[in-house]
Protein backbone atom coordinates (compact mmCIF):
# COMPACT_ATOMS: atom_id res chain seq x y z
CA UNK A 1 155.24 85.26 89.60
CA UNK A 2 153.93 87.84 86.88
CA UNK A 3 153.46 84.49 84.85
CA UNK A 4 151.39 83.12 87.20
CA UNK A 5 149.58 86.33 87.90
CA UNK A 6 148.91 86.75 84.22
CA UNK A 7 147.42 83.40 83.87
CA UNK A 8 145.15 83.86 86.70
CA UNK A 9 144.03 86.80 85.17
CA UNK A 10 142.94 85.15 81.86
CA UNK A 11 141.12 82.48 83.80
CA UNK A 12 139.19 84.67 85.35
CA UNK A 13 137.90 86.60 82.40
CA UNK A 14 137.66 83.39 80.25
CA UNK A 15 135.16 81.87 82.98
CA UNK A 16 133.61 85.51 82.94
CA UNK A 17 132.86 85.75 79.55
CA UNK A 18 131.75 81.95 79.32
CA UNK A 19 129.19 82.85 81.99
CA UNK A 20 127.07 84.85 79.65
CA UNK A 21 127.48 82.50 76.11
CA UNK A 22 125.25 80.34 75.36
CA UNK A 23 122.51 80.80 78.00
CA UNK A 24 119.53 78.27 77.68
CA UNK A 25 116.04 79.82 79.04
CA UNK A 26 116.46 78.32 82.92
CA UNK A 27 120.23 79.86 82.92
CA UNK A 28 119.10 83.32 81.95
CA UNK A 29 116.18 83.01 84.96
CA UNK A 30 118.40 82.20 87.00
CA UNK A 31 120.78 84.90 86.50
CA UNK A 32 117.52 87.24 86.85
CA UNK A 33 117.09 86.25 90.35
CA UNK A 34 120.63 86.62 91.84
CA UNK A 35 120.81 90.02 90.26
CA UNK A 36 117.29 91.44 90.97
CA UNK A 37 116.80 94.50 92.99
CA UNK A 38 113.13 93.45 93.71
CA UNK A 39 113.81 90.17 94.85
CA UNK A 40 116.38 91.59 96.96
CA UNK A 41 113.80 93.84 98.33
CA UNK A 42 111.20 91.13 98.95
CA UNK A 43 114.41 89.61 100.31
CA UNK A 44 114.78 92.41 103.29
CA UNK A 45 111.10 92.40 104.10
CA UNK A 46 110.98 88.25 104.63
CA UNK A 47 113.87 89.81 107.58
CA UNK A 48 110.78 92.23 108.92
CA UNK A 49 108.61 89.70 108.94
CA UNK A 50 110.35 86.96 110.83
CA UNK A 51 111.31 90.26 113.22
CA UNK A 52 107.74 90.83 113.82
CA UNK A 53 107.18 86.86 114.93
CA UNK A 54 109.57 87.11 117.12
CA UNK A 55 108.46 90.28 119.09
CA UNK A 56 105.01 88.90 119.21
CA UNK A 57 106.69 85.65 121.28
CA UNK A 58 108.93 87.75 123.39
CA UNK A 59 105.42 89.67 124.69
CA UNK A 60 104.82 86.57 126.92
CA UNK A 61 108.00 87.72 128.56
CA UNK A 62 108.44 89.43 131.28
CA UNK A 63 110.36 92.99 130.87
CA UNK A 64 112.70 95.32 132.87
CA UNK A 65 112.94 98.68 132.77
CA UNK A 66 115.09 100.93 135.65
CA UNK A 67 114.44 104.71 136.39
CA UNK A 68 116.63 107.53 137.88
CA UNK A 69 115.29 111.36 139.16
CA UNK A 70 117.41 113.57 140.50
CA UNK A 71 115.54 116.43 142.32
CA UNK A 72 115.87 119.80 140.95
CA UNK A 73 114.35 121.82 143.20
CA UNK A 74 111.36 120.75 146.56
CA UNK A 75 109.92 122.32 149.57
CA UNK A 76 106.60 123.69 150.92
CA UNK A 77 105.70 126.48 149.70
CA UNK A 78 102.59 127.21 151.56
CA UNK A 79 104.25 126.27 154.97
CA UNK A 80 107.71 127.55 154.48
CA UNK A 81 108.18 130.02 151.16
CA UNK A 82 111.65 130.68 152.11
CA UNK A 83 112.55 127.31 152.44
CA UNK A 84 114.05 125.17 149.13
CA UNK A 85 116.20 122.38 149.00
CA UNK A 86 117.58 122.39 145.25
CA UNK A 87 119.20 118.95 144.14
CA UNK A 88 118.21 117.70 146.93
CA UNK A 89 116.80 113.92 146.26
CA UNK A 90 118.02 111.10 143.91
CA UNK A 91 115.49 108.62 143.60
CA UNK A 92 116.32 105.13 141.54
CA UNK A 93 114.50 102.17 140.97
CA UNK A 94 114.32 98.93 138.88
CA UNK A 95 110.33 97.77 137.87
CA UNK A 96 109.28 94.13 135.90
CA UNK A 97 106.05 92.96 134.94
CA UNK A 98 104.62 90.18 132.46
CA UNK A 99 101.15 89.66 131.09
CA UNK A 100 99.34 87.09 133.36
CA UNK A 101 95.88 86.73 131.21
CA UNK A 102 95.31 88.93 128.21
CA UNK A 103 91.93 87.38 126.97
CA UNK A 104 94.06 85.25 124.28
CA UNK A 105 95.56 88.55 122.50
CA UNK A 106 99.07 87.46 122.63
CA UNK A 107 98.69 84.06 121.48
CA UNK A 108 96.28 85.75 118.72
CA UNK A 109 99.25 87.85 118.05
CA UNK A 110 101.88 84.86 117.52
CA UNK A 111 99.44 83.23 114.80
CA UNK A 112 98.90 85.99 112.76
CA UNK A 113 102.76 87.03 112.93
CA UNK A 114 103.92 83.79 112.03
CA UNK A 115 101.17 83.48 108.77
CA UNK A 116 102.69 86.86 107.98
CA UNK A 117 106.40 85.43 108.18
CA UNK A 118 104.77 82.51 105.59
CA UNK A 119 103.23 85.33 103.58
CA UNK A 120 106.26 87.42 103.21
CA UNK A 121 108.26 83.83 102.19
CA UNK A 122 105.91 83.48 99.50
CA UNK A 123 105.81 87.26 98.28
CA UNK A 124 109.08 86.71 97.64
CA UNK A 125 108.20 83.53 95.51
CA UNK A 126 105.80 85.36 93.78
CA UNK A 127 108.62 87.71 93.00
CA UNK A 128 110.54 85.77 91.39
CA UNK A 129 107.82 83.81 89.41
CA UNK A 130 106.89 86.85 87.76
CA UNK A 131 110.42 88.09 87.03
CA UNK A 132 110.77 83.85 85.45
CA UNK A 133 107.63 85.13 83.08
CA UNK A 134 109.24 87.97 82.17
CA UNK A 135 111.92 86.34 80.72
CA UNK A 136 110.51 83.41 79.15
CA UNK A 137 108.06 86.64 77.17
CA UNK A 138 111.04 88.50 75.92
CA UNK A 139 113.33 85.64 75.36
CA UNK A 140 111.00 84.01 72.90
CA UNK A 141 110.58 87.19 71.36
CA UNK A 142 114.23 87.33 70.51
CA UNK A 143 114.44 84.11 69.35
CA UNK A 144 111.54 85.08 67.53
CA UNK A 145 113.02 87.76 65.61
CA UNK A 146 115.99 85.78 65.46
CA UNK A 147 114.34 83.60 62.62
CA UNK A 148 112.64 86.43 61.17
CA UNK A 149 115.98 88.27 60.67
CA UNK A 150 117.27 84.95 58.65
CA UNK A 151 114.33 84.98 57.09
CA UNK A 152 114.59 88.46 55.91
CA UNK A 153 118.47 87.62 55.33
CA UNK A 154 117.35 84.75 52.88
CA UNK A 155 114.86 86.67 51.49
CA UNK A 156 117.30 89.61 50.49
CA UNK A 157 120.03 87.06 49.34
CA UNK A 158 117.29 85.89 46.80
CA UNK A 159 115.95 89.24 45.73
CA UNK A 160 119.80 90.39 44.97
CA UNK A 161 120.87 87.36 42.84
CA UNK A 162 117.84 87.34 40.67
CA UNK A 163 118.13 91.18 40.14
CA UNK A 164 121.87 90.62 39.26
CA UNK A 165 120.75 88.05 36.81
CA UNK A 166 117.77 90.43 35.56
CA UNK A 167 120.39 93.19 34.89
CA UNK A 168 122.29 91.01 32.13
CA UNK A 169 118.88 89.92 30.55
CA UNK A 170 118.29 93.83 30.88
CA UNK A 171 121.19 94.28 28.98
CA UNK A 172 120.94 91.69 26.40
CA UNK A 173 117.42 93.21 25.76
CA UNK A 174 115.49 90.06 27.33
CA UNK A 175 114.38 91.80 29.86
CA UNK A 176 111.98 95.17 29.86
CA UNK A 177 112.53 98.55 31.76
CA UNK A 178 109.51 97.45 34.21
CA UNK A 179 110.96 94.57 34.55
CA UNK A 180 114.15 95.69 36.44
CA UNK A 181 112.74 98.71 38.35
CA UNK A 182 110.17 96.02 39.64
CA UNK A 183 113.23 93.46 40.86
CA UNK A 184 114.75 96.89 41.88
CA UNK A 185 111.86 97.18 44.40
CA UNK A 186 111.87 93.89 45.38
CA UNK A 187 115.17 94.19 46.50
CA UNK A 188 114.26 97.40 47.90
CA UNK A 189 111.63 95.74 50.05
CA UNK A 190 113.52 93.16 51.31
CA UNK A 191 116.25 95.47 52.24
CA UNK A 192 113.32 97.19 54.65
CA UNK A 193 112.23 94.28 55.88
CA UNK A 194 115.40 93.00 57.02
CA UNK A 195 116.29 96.81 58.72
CA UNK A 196 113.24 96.47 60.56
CA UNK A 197 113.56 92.82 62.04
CA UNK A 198 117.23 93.59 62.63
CA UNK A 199 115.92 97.06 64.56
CA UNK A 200 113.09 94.86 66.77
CA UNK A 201 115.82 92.20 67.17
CA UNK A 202 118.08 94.74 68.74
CA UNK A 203 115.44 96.49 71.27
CA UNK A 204 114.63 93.14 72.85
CA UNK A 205 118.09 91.67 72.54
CA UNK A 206 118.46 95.25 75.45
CA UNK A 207 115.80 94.21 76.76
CA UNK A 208 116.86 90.58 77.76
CA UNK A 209 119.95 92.08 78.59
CA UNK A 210 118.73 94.79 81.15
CA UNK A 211 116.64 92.03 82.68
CA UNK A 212 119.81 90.11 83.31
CA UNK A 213 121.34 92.66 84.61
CA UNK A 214 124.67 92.40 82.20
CA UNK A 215 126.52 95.26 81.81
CA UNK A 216 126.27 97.15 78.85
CA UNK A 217 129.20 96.35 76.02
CA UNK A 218 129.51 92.82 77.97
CA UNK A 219 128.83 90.35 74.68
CA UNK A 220 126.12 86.95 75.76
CA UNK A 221 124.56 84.57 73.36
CA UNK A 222 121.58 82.77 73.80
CA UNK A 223 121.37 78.75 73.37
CA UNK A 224 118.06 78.07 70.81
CA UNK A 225 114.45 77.02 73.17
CA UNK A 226 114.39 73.29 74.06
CA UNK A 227 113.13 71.85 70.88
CA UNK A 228 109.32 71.10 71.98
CA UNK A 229 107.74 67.98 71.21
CA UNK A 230 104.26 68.39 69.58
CA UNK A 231 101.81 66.93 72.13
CA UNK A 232 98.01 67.46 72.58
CA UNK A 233 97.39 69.61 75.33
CA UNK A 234 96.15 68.12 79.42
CA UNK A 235 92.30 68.05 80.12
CA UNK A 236 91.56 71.42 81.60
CA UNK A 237 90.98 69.83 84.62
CA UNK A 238 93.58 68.44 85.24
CA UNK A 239 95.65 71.37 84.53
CA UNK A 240 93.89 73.44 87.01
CA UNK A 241 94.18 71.26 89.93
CA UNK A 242 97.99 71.25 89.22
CA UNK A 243 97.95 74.94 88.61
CA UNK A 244 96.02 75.15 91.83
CA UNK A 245 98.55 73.25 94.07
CA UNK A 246 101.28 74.98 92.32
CA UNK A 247 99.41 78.88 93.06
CA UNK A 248 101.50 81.18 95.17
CA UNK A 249 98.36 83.43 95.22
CA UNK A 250 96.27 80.91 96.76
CA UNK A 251 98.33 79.72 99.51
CA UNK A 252 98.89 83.65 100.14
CA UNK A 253 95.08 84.35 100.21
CA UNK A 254 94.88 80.67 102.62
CA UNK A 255 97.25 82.27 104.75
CA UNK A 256 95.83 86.10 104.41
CA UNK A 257 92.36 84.39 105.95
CA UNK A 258 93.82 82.74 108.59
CA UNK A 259 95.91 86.12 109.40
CA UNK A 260 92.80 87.99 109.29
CA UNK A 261 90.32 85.41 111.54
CA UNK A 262 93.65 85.71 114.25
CA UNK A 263 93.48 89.64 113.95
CA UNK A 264 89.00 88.87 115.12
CA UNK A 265 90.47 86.90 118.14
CA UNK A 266 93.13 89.85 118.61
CA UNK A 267 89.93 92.79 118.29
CA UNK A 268 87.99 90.06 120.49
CA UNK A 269 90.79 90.04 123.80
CA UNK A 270 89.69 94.16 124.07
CA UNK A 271 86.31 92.52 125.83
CA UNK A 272 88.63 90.48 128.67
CA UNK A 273 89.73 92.42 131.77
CA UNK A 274 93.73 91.78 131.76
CA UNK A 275 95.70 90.54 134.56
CA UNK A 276 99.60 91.69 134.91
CA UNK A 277 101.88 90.32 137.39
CA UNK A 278 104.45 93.81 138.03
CA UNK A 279 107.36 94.14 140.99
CA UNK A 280 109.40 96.84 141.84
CA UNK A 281 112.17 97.53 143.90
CA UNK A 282 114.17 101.35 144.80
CA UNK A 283 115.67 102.81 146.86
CA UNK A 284 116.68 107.26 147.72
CA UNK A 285 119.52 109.02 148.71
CA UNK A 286 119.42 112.86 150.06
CA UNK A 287 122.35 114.50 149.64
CA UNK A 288 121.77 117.74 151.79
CA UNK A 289 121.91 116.63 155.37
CA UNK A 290 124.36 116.65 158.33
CA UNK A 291 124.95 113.55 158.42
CA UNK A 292 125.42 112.01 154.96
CA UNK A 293 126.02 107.84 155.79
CA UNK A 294 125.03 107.32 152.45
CA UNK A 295 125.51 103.82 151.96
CA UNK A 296 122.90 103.64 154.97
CA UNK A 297 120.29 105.81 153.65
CA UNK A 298 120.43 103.29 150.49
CA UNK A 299 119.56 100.54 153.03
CA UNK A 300 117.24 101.89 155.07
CA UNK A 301 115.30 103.80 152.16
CA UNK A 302 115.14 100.51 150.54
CA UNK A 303 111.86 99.27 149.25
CA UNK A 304 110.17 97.12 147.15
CA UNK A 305 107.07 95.87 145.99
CA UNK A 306 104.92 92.99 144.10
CA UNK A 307 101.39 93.41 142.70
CA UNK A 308 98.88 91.77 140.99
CA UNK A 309 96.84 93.91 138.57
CA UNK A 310 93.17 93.45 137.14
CA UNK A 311 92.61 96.00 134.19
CA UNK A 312 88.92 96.18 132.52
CA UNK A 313 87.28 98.53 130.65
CA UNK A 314 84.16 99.82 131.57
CA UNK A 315 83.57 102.36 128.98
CA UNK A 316 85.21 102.42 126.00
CA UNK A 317 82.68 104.34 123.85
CA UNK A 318 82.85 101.46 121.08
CA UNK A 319 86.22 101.38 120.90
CA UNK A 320 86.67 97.51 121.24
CA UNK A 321 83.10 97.12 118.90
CA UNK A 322 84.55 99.14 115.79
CA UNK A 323 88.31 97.08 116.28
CA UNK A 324 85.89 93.42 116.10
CA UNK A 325 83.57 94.98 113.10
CA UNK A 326 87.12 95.68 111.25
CA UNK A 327 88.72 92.76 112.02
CA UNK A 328 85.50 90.88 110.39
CA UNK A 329 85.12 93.25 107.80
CA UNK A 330 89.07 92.70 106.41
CA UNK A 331 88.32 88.86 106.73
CA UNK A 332 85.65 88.71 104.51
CA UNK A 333 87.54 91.09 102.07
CA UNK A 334 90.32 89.00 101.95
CA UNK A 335 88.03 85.64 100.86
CA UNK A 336 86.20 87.68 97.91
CA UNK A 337 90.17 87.83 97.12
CA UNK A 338 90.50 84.34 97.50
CA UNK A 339 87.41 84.13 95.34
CA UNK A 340 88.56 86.67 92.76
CA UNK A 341 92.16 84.85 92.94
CA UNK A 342 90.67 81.70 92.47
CA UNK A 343 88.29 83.03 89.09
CA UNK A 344 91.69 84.65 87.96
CA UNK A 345 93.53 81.05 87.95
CA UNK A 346 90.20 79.50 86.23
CA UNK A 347 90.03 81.97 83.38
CA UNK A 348 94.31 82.13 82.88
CA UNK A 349 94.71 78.20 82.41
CA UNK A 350 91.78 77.74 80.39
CA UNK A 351 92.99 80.83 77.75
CA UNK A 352 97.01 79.26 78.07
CA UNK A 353 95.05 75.61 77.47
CA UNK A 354 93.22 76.92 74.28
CA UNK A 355 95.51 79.00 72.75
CA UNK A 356 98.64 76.41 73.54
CA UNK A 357 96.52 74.01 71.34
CA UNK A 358 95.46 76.05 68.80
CA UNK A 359 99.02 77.80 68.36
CA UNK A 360 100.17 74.02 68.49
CA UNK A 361 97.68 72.92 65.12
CA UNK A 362 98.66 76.18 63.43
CA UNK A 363 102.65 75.12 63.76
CA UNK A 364 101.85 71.77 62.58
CA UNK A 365 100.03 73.21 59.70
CA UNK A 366 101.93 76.31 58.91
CA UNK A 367 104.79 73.71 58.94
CA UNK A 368 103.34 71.93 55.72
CA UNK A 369 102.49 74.69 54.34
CA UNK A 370 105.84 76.68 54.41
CA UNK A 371 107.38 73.46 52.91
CA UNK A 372 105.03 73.39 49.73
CA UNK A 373 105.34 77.26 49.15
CA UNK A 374 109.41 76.61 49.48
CA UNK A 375 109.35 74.16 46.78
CA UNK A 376 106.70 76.39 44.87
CA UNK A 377 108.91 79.04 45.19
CA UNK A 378 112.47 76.73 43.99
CA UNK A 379 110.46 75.98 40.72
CA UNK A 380 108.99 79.55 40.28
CA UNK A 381 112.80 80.92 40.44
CA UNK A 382 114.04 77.56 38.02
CA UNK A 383 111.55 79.45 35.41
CA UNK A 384 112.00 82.50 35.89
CA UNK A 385 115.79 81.91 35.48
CA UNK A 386 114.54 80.10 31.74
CA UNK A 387 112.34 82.69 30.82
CA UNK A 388 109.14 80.82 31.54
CA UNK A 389 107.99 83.60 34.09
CA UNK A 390 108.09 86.92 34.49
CA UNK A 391 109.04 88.92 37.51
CA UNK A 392 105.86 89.87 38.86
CA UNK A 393 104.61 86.48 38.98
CA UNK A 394 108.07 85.53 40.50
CA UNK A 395 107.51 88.54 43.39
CA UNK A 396 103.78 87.26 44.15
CA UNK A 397 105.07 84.19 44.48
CA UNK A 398 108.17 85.23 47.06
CA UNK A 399 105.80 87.24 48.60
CA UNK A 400 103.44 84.01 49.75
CA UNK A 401 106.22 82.27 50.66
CA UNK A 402 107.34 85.00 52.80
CA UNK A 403 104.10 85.35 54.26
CA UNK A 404 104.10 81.67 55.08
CA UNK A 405 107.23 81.99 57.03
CA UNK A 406 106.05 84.79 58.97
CA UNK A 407 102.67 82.26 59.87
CA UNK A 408 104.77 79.71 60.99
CA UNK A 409 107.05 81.77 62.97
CA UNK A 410 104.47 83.22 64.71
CA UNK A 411 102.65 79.85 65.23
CA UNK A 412 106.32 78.45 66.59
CA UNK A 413 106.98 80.70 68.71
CA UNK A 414 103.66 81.56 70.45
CA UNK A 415 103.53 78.06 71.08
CA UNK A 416 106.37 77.45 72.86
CA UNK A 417 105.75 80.60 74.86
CA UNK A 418 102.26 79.50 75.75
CA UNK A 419 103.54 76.28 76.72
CA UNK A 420 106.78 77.48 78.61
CA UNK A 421 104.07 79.73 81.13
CA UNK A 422 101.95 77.03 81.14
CA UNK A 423 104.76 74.68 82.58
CA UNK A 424 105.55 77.65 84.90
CA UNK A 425 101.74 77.55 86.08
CA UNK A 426 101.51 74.18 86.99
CA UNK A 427 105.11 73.96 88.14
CA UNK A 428 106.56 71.70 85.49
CA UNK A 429 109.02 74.29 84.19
């Protein structure tokens, strides 16, 4: 039994630790969501909303309420003063009514509560579309600075083994005072560089992590970004209409209008006279009397009652006006948001489309270009090690090279970030 217990036990934190190695992009979004308090919260008021619909319905109902007084004290003063009867009368009764016309308000009511229900689905959406770019920012950052450590790493590893070299030429008296202290520097430099990419590396490795909500100490790797092919970019066009089928903003503002011309019709029922259909039915029992037959004073005080009631207003001093002049006002606010949501959209996917295809050349050419200064670089160390070169031109050289990493890093990586929230725009991620 301990065997077994044992074994169980080392399942279960095998297939825990294996649950945060090797996460590709989609696997650390969606960790994200199932661990993120706002979604949860977004979560809770989706409950509210769908609440709300179904208290509007439940209006057309017809409701029950019952009532109980017990008498504390009654009698005429101004006929008898000395005469009070104290708990003397217990009154109860049971009263229902439902709405027989209210000008359209309830119905009004039901629309807009059930856009809100859609609304509140799709805040929650929006939620977690925004948490998804979060993540796709910082983990191509860290993949980022990933390849700028190992480029630092490289850089070092080169700076070290041609200053270990320079020290025996230094030795032999091949190689000058300047010389050395300037591969001394070099190595100094590079031992900088690679403290500071390791330091930026760290901060946003914390970063991803606090965003997936992994305990601190708990070790997770990251599997390297889907290796992108190099594609010219969608007519703009085109990319908006998929970006605009694919908005979450735009079917909320679609929805927020429709909410809002329901809330007029609501503002509008305040000019109908209402109609309620209400019954009633009671009964009293006095306690103080000679002859108590109780159970036949709750007969014979029985009563009851139907009614049909017309309610208008006559004077409302504006009241009803100002509610319709609201109502309009917060519809026409809400399409200038549509408008403004709309413009927003327009101006995002054309600056994603642009700079997608201009990070895309730059990768493409930075490519090539880190290639030749690598092989510029290869011969530029073969002479040095021969003698044919001195260090400084050696350094300048390194230093390009470097440089043209850094370009093409940069160029990579903003690439494939541009086009990873460009997918997530027009919902091909």
């Amino acid at each position: 039994m301990r065997l077994v217990l044992i074994s169980i036990f080392l399942l279960a934190f095998q297939t825990f630790a294996h649950g945060y190695q090797n996460l590709t992009l989609k696997d650390c979004i969606e960790l994200a969501k199932k661990k993120s308090l706002s979604l949860a919260s977004a979560k809770l008021s989706e409950q509210t909303a769908e609440s709300s619909l179904k208290q509007a319905k439940n209006a057309r109902l017809p409701g029950l309420s019952g009532s109980m007084s017990q008498d504390v004290v009654n009698g005429v003063p101004f006929n008898d003063p000395s005469t009070f009867d104290y708990l003397n009368i217990l009154g109860m009764r049971v009263n229902s009514s439902m709405p027989v016309f209210t000008g359209g308000r309830i119905g009004h009511s039901i629309n807009q509560a059930a856009f809100r229900n859609e609304i509140s689905k799709l805040n929650s959406e929006a939620v977690e579309r925004n948490l998804s770019e979060q993540i796709i920012r910082v983990y191509m950052q860290v993949w980022s600075l990933m390849e700028s450590e190992n480029s630092a790493k490289a850089a070092l590893a080169l700076s070290k083994r041609l200053l270990a070299k320079d020290s025996i030429l230094f030795q032999s008296g091949s190689f000058t005072a300047t010389d050395l202290a300037l591969a001394f520097a070099q190595v100094a430099s590079d031992s900088l560089s690679l403290l500071q990419a390791q330091s930026n590396l760290t901060q946003n490795y914390t970063s991803l992590r606090q965003l997936l909500e992994i305990p601190q100490g708990t070790e997770f790797s990251l599997s390297p970004p889907d290796s992108a092919v190099l594609k010219s970019t969608e007519d703009f066009s085109a990319l908006l209409k998929k970006a605009e089928e694919n908005s979450i903003n735009k079917r909320i503002d679609s929805l927020s209008i429709l909410a809002a011309n329901e809330a007029i019709g609501v503002a509008n029922s305040g000019r109908w006279p209402s109609i309620n259909l209400s019954a009633g039915a009671g009964t009293t029992l006095r306690w103080a009397t000679d002859d108590p037959s109780y159970g036949a004073q709750l007969k014979n005080n029985f009563n009851y009652s139907a009614s049909l009631g017309l309610s208008i207003s006559i004077i409302d001093w504006g009241a009803t006006s100002h509610n319709i002049l609201s109502a309009q006002v917060a519809k026409e606010q809400q399409q200038i948001s549509a408008l403004n949501t709309q413009k927003q959209l327009e101006n995002s996917i054309e600056q994603l489309a642009l700079q997608v295809e201009t990070y895309r050349l730059q990768w493409q050419v930075s490519s090539i270009q880190m290639e030749a200064q690598k092989l510029a670089l290869d011969k530029s160390v073969q002479q040095h090690e021969l003698g044919m070169l001195d260090i400084s031109s050696l350094i300048q050289q390194q230093t390009i090279f470097n440089n043209s990493q850094i370009r093409h890093n940069q160029a990579k990586y903003s690439y494939l970030l541009g086009k990873s929230l460009l997918d997530l725009q027009i919902g091909n991620f």
